[in-house]
C-alpha atoms as a PDB file:
ATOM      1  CA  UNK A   1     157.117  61.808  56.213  1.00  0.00           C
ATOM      2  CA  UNK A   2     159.621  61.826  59.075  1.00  0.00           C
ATOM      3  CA  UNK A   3     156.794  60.301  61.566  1.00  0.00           C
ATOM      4  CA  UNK A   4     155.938  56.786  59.322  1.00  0.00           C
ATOM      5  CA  UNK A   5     159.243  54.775  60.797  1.00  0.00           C
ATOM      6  CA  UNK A   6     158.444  55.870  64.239  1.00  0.00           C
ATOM      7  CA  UNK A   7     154.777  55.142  63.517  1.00  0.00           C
ATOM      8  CA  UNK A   8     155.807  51.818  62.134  1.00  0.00           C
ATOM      9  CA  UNK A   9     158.322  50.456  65.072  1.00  0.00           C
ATOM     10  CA  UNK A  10     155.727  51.826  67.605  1.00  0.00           C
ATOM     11  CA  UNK A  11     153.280  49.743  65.952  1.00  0.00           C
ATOM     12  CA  UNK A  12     155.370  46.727  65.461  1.00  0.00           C
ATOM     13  CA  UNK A  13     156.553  46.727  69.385  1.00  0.00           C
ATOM     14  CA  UNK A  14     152.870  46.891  70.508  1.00  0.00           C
ATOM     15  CA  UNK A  15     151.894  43.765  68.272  1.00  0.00           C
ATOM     16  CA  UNK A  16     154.237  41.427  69.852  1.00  0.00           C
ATOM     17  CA  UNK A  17     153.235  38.756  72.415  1.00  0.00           C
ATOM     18  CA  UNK A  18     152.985  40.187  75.863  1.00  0.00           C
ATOM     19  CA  UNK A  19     154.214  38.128  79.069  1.00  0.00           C
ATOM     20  CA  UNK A  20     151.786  35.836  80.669  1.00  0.00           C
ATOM     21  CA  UNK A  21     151.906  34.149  84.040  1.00  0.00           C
ATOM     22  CA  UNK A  22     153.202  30.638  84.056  1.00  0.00           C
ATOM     23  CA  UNK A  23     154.858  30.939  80.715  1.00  0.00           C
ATOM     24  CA  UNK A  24     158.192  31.103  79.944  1.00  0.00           C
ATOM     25  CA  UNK A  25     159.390  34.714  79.825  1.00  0.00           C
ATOM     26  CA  UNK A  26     161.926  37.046  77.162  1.00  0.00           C
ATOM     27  CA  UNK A  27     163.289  39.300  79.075  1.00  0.00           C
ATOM     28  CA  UNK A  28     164.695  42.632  77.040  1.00  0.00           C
ATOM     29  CA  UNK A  29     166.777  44.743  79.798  1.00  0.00           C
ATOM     30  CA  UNK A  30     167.692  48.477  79.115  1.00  0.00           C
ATOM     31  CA  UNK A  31     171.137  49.134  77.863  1.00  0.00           C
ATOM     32  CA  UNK A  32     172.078  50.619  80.408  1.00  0.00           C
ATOM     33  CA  UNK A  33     170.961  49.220  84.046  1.00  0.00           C
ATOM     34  CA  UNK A  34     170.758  46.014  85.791  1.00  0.00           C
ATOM     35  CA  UNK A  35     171.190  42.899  83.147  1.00  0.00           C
ATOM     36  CA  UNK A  36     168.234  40.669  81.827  1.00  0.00           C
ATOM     37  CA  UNK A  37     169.378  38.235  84.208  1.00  0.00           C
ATOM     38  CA  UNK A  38     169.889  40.159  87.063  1.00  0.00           C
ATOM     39  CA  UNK A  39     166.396  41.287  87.055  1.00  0.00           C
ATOM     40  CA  UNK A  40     164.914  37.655  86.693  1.00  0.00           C
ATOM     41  CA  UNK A  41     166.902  36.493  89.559  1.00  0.00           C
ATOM     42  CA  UNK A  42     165.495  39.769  91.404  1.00  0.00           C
ATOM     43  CA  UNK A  43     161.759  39.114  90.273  1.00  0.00           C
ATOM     44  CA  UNK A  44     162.362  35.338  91.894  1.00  0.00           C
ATOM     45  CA  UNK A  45     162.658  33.651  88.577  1.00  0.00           C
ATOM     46  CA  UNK A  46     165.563  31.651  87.054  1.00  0.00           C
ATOM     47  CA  UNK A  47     167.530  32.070  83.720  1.00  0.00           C
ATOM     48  CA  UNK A  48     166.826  29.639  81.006  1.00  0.00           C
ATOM     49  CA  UNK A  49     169.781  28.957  78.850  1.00  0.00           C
ATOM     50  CA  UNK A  50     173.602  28.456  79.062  1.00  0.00           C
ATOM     51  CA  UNK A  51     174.837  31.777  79.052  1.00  0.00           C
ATOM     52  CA  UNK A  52     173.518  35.204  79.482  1.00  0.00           C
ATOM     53  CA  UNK A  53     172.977  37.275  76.155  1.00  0.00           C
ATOM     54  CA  UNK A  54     173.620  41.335  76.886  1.00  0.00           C
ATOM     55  CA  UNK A  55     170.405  42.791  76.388  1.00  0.00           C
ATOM     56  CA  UNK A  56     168.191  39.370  76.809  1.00  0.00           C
ATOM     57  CA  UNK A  57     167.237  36.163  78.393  1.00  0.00           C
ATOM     58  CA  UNK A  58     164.528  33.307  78.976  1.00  0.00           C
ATOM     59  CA  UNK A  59     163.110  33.307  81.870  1.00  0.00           C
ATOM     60  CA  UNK A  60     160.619  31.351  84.164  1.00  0.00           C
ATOM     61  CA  UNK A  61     159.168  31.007  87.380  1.00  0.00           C
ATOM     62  CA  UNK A  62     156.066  28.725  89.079  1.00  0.00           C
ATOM     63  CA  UNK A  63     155.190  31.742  91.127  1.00  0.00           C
ATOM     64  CA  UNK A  64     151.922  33.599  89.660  1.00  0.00           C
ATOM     65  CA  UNK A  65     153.128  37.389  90.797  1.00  0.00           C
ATOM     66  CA  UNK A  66     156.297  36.609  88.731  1.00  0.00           C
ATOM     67  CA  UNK A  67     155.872  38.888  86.184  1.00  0.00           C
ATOM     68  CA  UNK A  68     154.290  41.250  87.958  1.00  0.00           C
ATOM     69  CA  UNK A  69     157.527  41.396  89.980  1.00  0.00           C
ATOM     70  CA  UNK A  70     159.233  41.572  86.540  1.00  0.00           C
ATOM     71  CA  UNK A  71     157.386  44.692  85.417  1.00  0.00           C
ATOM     72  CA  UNK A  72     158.340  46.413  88.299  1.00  0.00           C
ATOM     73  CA  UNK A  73     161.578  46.436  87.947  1.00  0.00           C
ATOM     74  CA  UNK A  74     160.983  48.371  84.786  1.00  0.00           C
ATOM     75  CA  UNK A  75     162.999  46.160  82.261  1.00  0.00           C
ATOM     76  CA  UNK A  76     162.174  47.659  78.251  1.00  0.00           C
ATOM     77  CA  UNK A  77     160.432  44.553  77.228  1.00  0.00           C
ATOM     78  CA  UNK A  78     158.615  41.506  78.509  1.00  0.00           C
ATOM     79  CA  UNK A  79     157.458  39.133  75.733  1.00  0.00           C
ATOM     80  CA  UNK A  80     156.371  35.820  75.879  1.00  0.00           C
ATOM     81  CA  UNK A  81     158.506  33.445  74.525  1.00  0.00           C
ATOM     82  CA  UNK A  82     156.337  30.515  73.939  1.00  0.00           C
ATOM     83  CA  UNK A  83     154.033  32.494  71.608  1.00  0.00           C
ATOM     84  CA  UNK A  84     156.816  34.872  70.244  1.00  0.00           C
ATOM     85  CA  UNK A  85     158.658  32.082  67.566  1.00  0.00           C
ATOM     86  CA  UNK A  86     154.993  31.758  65.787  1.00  0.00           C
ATOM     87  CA  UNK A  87     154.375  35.014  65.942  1.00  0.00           C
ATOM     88  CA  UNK A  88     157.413  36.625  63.851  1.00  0.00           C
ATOM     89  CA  UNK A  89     157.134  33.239  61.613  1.00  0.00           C
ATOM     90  CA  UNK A  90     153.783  34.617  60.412  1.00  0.00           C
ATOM     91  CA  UNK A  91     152.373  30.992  62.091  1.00  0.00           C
ATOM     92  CA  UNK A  92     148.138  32.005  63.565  1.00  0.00           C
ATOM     93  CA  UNK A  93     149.072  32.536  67.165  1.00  0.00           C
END
């Protein structure tokens, strides 16, 4: 019984909209590390939005290794954000 809610927010992570290139990107950063922005400036990207939320931003970048430069700086989650408002609206993605 104790194993359904981790079942359930395992499975409910691994449904959502993974990063593609040339989109624009939601960066989720660890609490503990190097900020959401921090790591899209690292990865060669730029922030989109005013200011810088603690655990995530928008990013994007014309570059096509962009977010494979992204996932190696090891950041918890890397969703993309043109897909992701449709997606937890119930919307066909």
């Amino acid at each position: 019984m104790l194993a359904i809610p981790v079942i359930w927010g395992v499975s409910a992570v691994a449904a959502l909209p993974r990063a593609n290139a040339g989109n624009p990107v939601l960066v989720i950063a660890w609490p503990v590390g190097a900020s959401a922005d921090s790591l899209i400036l690292r990865a060669g990207g730029y922030g989109i939005g005013l200011d810088a939320p603690p655990l995530g931003k928008l990013g994007h970048s014309q570059d096509a290794d962009f977010i494979d430069r992204l996932r190696a700086l090891k950041p918890l989650l890397l969703l993309d954000a043109n897909r992701l408002p449709s997606f937890l609206c119930g919307a066909n993605v």
